[in-house]
Protein backbone atom coordinates (compact mmCIF):
# COMPACT_ATOMS: atom_id res chain seq x y z
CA UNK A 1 -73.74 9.24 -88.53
CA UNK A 2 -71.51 10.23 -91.26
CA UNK A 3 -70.61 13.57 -89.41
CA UNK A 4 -69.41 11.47 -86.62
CA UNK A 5 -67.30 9.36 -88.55
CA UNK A 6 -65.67 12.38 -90.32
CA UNK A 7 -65.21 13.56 -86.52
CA UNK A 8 -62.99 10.84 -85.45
CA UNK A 9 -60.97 10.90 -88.73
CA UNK A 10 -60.35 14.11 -87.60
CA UNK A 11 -59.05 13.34 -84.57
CA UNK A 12 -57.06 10.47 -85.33
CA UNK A 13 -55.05 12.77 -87.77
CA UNK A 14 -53.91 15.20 -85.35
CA UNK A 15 -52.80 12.38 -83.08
CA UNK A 16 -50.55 10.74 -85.79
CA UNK A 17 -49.54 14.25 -86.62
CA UNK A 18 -48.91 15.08 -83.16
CA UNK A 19 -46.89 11.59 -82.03
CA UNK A 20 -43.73 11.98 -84.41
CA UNK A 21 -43.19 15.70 -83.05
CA UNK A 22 -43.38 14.13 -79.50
CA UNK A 23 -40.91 11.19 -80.12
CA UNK A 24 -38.01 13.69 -81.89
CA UNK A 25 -38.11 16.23 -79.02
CA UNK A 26 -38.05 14.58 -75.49
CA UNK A 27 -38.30 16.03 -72.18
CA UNK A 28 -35.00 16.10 -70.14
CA UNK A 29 -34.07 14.21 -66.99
CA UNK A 30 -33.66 16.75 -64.33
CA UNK A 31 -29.86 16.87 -62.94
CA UNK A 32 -29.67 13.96 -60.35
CA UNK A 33 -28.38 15.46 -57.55
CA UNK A 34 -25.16 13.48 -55.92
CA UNK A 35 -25.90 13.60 -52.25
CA UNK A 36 -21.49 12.56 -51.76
CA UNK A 37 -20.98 16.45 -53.57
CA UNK A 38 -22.61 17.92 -50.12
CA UNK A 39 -20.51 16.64 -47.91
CA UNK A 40 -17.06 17.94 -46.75
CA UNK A 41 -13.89 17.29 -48.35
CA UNK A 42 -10.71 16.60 -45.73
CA UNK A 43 -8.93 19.41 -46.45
CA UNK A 44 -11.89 21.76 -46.30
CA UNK A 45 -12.42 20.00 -42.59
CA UNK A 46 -8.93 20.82 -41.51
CA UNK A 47 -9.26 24.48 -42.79
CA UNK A 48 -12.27 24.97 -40.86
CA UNK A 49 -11.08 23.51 -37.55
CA UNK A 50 -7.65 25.06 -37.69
CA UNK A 51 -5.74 21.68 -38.42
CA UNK A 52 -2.81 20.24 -40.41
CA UNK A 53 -3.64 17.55 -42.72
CA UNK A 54 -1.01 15.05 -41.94
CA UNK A 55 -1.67 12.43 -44.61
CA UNK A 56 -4.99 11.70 -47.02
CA UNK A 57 -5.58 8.78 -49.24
CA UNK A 58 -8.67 6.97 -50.09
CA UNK A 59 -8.24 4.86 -47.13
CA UNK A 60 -8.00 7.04 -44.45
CA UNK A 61 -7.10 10.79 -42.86
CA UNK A 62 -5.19 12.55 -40.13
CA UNK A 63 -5.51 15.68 -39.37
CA UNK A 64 -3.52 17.12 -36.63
CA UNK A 65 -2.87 20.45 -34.41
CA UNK A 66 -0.49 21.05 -31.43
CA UNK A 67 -3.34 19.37 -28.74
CA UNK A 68 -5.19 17.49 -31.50
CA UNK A 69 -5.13 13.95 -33.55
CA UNK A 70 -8.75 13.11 -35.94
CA UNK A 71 -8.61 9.73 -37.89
CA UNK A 72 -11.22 9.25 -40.70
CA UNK A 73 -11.66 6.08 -42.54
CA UNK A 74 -14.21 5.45 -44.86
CA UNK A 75 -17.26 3.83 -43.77
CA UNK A 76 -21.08 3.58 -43.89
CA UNK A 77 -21.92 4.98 -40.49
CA UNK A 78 -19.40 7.70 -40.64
CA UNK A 79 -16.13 6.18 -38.62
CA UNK A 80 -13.93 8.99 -36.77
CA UNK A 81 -11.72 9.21 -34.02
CA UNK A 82 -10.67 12.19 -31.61
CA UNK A 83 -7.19 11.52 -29.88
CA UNK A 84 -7.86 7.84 -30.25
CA UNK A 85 -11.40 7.73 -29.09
CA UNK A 86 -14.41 7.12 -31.35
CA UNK A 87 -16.98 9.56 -32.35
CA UNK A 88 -19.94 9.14 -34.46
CA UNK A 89 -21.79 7.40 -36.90
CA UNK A 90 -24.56 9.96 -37.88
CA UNK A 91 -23.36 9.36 -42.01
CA UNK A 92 -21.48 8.01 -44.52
CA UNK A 93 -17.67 8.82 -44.59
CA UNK A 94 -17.07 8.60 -48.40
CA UNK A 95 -14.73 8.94 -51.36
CA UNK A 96 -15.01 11.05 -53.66
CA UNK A 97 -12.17 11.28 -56.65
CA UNK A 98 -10.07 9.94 -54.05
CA UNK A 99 -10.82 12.20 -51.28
CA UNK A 100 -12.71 11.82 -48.16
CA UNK A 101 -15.75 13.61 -47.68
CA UNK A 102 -17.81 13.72 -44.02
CA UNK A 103 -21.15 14.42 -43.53
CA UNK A 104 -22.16 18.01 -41.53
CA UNK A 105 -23.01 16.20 -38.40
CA UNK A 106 -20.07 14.47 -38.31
CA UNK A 107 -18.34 17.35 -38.77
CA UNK A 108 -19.89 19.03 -35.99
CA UNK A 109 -19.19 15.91 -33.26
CA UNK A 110 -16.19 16.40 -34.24
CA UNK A 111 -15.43 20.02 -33.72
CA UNK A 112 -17.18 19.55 -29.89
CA UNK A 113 -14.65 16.94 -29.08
CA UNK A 114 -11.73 18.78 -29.97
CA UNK A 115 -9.45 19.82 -27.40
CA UNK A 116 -8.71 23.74 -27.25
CA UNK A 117 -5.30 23.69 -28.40
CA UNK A 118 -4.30 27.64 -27.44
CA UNK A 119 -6.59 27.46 -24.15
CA UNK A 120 -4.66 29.62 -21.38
CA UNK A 121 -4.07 27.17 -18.57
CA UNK A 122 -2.51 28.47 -15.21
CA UNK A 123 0.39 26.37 -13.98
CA UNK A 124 -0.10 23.64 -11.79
CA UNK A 125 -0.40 24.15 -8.10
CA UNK A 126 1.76 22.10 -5.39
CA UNK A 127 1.34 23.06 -2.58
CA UNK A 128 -1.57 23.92 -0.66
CA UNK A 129 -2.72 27.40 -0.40
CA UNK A 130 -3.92 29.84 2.27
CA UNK A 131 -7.99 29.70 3.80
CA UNK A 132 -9.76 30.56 1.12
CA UNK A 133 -10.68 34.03 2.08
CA UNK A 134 -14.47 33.83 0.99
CA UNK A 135 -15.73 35.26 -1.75
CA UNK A 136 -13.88 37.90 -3.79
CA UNK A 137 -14.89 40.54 -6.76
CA UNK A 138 -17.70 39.05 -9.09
CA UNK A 139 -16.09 36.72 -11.42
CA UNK A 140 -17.95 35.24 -14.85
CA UNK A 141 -20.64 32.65 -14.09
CA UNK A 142 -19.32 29.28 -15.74
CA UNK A 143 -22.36 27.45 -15.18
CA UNK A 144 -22.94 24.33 -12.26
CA UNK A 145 -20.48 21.84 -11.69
CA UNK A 146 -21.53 18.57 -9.62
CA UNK A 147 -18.88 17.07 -7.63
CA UNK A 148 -19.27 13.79 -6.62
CA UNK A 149 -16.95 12.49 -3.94
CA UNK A 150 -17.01 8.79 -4.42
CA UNK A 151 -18.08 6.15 -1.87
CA UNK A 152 -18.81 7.10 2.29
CA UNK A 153 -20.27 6.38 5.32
CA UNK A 154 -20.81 2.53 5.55
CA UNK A 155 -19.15 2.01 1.91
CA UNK A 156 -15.46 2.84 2.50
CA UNK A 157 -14.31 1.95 -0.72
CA UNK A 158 -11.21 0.49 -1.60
CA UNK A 159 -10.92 -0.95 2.38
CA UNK A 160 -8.00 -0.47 4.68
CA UNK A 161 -7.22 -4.06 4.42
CA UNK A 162 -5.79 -3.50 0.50
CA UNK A 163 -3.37 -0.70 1.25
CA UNK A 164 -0.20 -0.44 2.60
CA UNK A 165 0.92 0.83 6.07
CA UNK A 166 1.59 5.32 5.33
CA UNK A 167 4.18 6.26 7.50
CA UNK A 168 2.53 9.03 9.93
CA UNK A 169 -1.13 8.74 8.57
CA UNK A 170 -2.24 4.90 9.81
CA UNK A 171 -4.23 3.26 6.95
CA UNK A 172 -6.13 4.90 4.69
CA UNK A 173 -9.99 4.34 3.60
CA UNK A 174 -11.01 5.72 -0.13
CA UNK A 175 -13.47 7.46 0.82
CA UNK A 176 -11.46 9.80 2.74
CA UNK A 177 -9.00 10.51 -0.05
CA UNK A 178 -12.03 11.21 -1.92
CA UNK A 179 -13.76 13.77 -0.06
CA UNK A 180 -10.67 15.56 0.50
CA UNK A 181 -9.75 15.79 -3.11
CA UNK A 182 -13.35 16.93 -3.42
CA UNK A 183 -13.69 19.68 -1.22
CA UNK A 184 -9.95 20.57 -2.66
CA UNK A 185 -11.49 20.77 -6.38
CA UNK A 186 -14.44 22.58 -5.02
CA UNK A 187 -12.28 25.55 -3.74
CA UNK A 188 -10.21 25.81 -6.91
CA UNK A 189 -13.46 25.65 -9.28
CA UNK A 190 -15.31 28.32 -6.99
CA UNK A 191 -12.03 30.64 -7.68
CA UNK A 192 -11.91 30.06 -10.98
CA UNK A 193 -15.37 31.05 -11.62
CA UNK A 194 -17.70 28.28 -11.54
CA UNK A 195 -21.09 27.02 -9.65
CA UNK A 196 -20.49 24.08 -7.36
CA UNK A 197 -22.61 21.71 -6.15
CA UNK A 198 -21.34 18.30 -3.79
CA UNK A 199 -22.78 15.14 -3.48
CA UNK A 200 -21.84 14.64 0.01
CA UNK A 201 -19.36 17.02 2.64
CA UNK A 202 -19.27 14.75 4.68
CA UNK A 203 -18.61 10.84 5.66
CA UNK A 204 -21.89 9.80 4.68
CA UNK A 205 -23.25 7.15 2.71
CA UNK A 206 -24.65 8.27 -0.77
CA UNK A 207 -27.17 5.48 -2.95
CA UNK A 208 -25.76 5.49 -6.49
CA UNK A 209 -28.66 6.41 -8.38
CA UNK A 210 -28.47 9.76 -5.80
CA UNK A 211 -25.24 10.54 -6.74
CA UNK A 212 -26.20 11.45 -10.69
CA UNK A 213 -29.80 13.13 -9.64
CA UNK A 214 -27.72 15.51 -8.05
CA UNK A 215 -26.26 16.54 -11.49
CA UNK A 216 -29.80 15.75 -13.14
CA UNK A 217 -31.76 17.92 -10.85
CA UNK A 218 -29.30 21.01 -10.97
CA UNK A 219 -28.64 20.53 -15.25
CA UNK A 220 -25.01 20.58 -14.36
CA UNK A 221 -22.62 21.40 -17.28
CA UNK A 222 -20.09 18.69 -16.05
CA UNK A 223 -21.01 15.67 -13.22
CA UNK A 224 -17.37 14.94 -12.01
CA UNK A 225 -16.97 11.93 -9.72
CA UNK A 226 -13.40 11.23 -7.47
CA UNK A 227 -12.47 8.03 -6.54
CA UNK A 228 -8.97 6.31 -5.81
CA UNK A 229 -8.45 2.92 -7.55
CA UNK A 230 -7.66 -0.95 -6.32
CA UNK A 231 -5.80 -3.62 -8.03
CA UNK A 232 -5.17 -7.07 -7.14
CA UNK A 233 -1.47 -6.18 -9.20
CA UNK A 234 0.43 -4.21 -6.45
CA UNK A 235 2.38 -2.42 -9.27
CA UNK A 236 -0.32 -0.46 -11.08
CA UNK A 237 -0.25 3.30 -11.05
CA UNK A 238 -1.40 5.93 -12.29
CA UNK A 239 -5.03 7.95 -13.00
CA UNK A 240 -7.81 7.08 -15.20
CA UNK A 241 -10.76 9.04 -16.25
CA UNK A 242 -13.95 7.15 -17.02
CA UNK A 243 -16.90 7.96 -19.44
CA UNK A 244 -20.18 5.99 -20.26
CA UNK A 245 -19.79 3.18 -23.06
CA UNK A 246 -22.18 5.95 -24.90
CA UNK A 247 -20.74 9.18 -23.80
CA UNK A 248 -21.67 12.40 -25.67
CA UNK A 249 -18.51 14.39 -27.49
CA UNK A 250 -18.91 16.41 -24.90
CA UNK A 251 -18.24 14.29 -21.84
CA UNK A 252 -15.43 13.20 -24.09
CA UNK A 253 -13.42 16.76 -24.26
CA UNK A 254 -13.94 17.06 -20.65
CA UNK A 255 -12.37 13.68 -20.16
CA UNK A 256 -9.38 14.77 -22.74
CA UNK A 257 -8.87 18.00 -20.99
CA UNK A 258 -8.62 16.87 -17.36
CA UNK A 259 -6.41 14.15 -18.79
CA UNK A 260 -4.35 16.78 -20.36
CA UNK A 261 -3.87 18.47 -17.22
CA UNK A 262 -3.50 15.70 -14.82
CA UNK A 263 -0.69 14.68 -17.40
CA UNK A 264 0.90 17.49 -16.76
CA UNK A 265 1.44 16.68 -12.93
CA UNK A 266 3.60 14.04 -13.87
CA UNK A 267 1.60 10.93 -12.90
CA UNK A 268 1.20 7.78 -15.01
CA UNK A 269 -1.20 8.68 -17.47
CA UNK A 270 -3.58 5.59 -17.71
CA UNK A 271 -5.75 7.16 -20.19
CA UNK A 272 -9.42 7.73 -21.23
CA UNK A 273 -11.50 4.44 -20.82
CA UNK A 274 -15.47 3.29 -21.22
CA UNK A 275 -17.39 2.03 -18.50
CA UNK A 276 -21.21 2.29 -17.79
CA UNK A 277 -20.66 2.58 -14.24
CA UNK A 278 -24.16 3.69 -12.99
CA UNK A 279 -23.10 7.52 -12.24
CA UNK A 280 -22.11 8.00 -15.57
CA UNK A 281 -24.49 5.86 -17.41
CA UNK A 282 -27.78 7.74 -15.09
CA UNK A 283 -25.99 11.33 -15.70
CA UNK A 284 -28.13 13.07 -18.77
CA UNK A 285 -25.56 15.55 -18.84
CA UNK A 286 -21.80 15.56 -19.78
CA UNK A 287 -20.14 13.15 -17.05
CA UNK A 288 -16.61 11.99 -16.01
CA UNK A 289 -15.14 9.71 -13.41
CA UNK A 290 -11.51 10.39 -12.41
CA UNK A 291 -9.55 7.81 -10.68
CA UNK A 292 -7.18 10.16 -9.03
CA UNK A 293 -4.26 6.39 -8.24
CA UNK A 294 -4.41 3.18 -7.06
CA UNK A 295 -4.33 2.55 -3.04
CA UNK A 296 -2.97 -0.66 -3.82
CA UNK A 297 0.14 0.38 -4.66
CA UNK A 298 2.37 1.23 -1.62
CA UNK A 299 4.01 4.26 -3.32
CA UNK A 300 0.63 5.62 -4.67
CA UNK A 301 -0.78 5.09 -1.00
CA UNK A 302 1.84 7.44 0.68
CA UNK A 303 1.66 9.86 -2.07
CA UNK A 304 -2.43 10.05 -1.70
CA UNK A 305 -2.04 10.72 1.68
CA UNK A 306 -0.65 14.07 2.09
CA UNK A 307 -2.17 16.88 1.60
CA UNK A 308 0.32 18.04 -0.71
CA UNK A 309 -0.22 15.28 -3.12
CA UNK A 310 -4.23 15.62 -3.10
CA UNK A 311 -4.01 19.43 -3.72
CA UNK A 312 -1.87 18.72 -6.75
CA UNK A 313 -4.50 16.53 -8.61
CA UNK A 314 -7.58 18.64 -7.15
CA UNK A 315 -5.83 21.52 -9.26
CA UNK A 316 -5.32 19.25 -12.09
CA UNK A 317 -8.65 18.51 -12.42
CA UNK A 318 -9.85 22.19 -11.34
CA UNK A 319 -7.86 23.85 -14.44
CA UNK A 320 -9.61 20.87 -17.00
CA UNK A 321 -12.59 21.41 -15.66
CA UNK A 322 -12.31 25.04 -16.06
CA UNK A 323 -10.79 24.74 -19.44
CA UNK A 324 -13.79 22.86 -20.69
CA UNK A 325 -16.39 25.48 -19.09
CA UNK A 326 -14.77 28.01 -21.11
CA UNK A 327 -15.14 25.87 -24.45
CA UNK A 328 -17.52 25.82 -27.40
């Protein structure tokens, strides 16, 4: 008994001894580790995508080049724009010491939407060219292209009844201008290097949910559907490109380079829009629907009838199309 008593004294001593060295020398935190410090600061963005920064405060950012415009603002989900259209929301765009700071994936979506701003374009075509003489010397392999001529057959379209008299060509049904402008755009994309694949060569009726399959089945780089708009308003012009209320960055630089180019032909320029029109909202891949003018409109109408006129967008849209191919 009394050695176990003289046991525990023992041990009680070296505790009390023990506790006192204990309390005077405590263990360090470990660094916390500030998760803001790993994003990247605005003007490290710019450096690294070749762009200007225009203006930078802790409320927003613009960076800039000669084919280029990104907004930042700060917010929770990681708010950007890319020539005025919305990317993102994969993290927090935050301040830090007064400077922005994006996440890497933001970074990233928005380096894919950027347009090329030094991308060699050839000049526009106007007039039509010679039969295309079948194929020529091996060019590069730009991947498949899925070119969807819009309406046919039974569906005509925007119907004769809403366009105007075309001195010399009767009346005009959409789906005609269509498939013209599509087997125009085919030519030009075959030339400049790519796969194609059509929807329809003909005037036959195409289901909707075929028309994007197409692109599906084939893993098409772009899905690219034509169409010629209708207004109830006599007086509106112009071309519009379409992508899916959810379109990927990149179905939105092909969008901004066709626009670009089709610009460049001197047509109204009715900009970039989202609309989950089945094609695009069905295509897994990258996807675009151009709305080459309106049939409505009694100038528009003549113009979309010649030949000359159709060749002149199909070329447009050939050289963004082939401009985007050619991107990373």
């Amino acid at each position: 008994m009394s050695n176990s008593i003289i046991c525990a004294g023992a041990l009680l001593l070296l505790v009390a001894l023990a506790a006192p060295a204990c309390r005077s020398t405590p263990k360090p935190a470990p660094p916390r580790e500030d998760p803001v410090f790993r994003g990247i600061s605005v003007s490290e963005v710019a450096a690294r995508l070749g762009l200007t920064v225009e203006s930078s405060t802790e409320r927003g950012a613009v960076l800039r080049d000669g084919a280029n415009t990104v907004s930042l603002f700060p917010d929770p989900r990681g708010k950007a724009y890319v020539n005025g259209l919305p990317i993102g929301q994969t993290g927090g765009v935050t301040v830090v010491r007064g400077v922005l700071h994006l996440p890497p994936a933001l970074f990233s979506q928005i380096h894919d939407a950027l347009v090329p701003a030094s991308e060699e374009i050839p000049g526009p075509v106007v007039e039509p060219g010679p039969p295309d003489p079948g194929p020529g010397p091996t060019k590069p392999r730009l991947g498949v292209v899925v070119v969807d001529a819009g309406h046919g057959g039974r569906d005509p379209g925007t119907p004769k009844r809403s366009t105007r008299k075309v001195r010399g060509n009767g009346l005009i049904d959409e789906k005609d201008v269509n498939l013209d402008a599509a087997h125009r755009l085919e030519r030009h994309l075959k030339r400049g290097g790519a796969s194609v694949v059509m929807t329809r060569t003909t005037d036959v009726f195409v289901t909707l949910d075929e028309r994007p399959a197409v692109g599906n089945r084939h893993r098409a780089r772009l899905f690219v559907s034509l169409h010629a708009d209708a207004a109830a308003n006599r007086s509106a012009h112009g071309f519009t490109i379409y992508v899916a209320r959810r379109a990927s960055a990149r179905s939105l630089k092909a969008a901004a380079l066709i626009r670009r180019e089709l610009a460049s032909t001197g047509v109204e320029d009715r900009g970039i829009r989202r609309a989950d029109y089945r094609v695009l909202k069905n295509s897994r891949g990258p996807a675009v629907l151009v709305e080459l003018g309106f049939l409505s409109n009694a100038a528009e109408a003549r113009r979309l009838a010649t030949a000359t006129h159709r060749e002149k967008m199909a070329a447009a849209v050939a050289r963004g199309i082939l401009a985007y191919l050619k991107s990373r």
